[in-house]
Protein backbone atom coordinates (compact mmCIF):
# COMPACT_ATOMS: atom_id res chain seq x y z
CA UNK A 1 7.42 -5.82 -10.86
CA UNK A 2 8.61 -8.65 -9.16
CA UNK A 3 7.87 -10.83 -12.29
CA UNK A 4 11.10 -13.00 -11.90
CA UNK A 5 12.07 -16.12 -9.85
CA UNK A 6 14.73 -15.26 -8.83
CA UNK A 7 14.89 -14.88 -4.67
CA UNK A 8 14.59 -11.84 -3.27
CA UNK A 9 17.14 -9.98 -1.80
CA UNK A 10 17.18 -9.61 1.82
CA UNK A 11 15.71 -5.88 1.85
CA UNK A 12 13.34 -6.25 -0.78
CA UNK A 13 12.12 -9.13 1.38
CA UNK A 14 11.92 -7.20 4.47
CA UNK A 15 10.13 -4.44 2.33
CA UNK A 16 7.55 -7.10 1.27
CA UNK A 17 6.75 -8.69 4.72
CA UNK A 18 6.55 -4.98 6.36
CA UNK A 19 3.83 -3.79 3.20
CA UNK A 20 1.91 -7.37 3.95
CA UNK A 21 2.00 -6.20 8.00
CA UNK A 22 1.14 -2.50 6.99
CA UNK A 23 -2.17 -3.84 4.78
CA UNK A 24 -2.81 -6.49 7.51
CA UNK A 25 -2.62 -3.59 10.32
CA UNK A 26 -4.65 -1.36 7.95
CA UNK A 27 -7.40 -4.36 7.24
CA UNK A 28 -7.37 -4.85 11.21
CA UNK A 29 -7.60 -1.46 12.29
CA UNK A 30 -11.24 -1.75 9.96
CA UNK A 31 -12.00 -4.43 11.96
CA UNK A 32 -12.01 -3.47 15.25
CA UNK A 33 -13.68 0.22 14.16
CA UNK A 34 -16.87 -1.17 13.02
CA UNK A 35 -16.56 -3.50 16.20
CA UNK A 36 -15.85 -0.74 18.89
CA UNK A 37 -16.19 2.47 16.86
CA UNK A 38 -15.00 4.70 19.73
CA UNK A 39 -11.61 3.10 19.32
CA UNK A 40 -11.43 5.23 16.24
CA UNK A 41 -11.52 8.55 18.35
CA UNK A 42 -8.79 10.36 19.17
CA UNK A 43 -8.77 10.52 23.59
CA UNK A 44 -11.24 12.99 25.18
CA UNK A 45 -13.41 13.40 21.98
CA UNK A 46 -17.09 13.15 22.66
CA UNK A 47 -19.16 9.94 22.91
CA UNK A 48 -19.54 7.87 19.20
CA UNK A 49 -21.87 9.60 17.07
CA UNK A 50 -23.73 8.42 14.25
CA UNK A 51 -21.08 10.38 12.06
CA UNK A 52 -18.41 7.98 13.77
CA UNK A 53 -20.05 5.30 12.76
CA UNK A 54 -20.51 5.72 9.37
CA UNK A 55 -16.42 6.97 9.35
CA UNK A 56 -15.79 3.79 10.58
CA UNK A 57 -18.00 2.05 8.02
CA UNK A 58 -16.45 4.04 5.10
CA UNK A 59 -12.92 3.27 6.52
CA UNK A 60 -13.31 -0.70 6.56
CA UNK A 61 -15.26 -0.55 3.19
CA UNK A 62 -11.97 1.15 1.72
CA UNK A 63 -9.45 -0.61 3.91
CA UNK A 64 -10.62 -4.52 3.72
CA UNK A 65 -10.65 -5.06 -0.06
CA UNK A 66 -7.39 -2.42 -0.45
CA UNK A 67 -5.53 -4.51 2.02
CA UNK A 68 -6.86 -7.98 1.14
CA UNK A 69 -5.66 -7.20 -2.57
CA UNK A 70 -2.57 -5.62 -1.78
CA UNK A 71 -1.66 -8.77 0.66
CA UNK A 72 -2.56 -11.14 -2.12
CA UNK A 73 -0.26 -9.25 -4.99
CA UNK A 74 2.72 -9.23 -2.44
CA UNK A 75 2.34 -12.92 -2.11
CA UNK A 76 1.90 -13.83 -5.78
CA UNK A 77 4.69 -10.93 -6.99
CA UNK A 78 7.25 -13.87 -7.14
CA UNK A 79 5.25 -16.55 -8.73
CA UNK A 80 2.90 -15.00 -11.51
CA UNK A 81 2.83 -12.20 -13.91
CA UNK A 82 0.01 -11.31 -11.82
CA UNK A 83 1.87 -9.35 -9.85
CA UNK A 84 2.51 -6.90 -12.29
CA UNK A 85 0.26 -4.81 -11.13
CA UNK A 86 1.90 -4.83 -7.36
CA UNK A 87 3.48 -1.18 -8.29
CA UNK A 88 0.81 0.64 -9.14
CA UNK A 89 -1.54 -0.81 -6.68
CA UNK A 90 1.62 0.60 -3.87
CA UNK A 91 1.17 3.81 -5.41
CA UNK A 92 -2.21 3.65 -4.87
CA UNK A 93 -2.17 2.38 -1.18
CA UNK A 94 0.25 4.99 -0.35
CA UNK A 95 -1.87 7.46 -1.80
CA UNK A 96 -4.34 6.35 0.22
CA UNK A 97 -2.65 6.28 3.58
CA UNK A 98 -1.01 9.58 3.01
CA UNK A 99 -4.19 10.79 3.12
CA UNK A 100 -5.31 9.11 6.30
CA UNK A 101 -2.16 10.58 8.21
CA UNK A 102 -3.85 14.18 6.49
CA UNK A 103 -6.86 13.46 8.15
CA UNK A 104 -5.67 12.21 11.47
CA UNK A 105 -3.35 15.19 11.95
CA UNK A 106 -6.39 17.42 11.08
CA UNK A 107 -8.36 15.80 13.53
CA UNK A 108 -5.54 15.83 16.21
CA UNK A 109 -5.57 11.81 15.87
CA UNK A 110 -2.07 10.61 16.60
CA UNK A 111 -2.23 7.22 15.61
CA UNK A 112 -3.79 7.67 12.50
CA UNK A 113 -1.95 10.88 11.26
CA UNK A 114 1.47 8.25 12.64
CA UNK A 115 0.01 5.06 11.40
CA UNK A 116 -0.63 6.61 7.56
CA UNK A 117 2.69 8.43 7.62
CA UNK A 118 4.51 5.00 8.18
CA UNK A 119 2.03 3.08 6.00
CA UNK A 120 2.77 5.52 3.19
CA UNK A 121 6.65 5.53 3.57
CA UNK A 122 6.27 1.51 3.22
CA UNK A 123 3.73 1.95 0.27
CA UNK A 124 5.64 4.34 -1.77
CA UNK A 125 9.09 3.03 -0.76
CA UNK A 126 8.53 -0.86 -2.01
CA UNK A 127 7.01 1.30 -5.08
CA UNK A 128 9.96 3.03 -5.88
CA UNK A 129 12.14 0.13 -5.02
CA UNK A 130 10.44 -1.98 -7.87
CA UNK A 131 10.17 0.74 -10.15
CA UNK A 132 14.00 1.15 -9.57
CA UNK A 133 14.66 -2.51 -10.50
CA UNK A 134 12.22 -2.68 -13.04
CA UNK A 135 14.68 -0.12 -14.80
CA UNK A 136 17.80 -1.74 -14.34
CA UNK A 137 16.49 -5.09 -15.90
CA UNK A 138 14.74 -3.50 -19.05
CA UNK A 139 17.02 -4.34 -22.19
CA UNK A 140 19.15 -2.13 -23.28
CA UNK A 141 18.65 -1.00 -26.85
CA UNK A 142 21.18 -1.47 -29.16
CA UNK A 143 19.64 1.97 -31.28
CA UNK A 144 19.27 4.01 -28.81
CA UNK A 145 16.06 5.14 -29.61
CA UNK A 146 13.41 3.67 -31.37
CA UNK A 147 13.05 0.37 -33.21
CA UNK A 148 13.75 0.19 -36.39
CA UNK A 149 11.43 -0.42 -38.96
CA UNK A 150 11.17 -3.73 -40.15
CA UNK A 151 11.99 -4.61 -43.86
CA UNK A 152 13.47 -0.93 -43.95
């Protein structure tokens, strides 16, 4: 992905520190549901439940590690071949938030069906972004198609 040092340009950069606020949001939003589950409720739903608090419990078990791991491959995508695996682990978190915004909209939960969609958008777009440059710095072959055997 981001394997060289080179600096970033000033979009990718922006695309970076908005994914690193997007998993930090994500990782707080865990937070404060296991802390105050009824935050998690969409307005005028009934009192928590003990099926709200094991939705919160599920969400932070998903959303702490996701976003603590997706935080630490944004920072280290500059400086180690570590952070090769920043693209796939995007796909993944986008994955993942597009189907928050799912549920939220099925559950008439504004922030999270809003909060997912944007999260996603980030996700995938930063994913696409480095896929995108990934291709234009591959080497060209000078074949065409596949190497050539050697000693042929």
């Amino acid at each position: 992905m981001l394997r060289s040092t080179t600096p970033l340009s000033r979009g990718m950069r922006v695309l970076v520190i908005a994914n690193a606020a997007g998993a930090a949001l994500s990782m707080a939003s865990g937070v404060v549901g296991l802390l105050s589950p009824g935050l998690a409720l969409p307005g005028g739903t009934d009192p928590v439940t003990a099926l709200t608090d094991l939705y919160v419990q599920a969400y932070a078990a998903r959303a702490l590690p996701l976003g603590a791991v997706l935080v630490h491959q944004l920072l280290i995508s500059r400086t180690s071949r570590a952070g090769r695996a920043l693209g796939p682990l995007l796909l993944v978190s986008g994955a993942v938030q597009l189907a928050d915004a799912a549920i939220g909209v099925s559950t008439h939960n504004p922030g999270m069906a809003v909060g997912g969609t944007v999260l996603a958008a980030l996700h995938l777009g930063l994913a696409s972004r480095l896929a995108r440059s990934d291709r234009a710095t591959l080497p060209a072959r000078a074949t065409g198609g596949l190497p050539a055997a050697e000693g042929a």
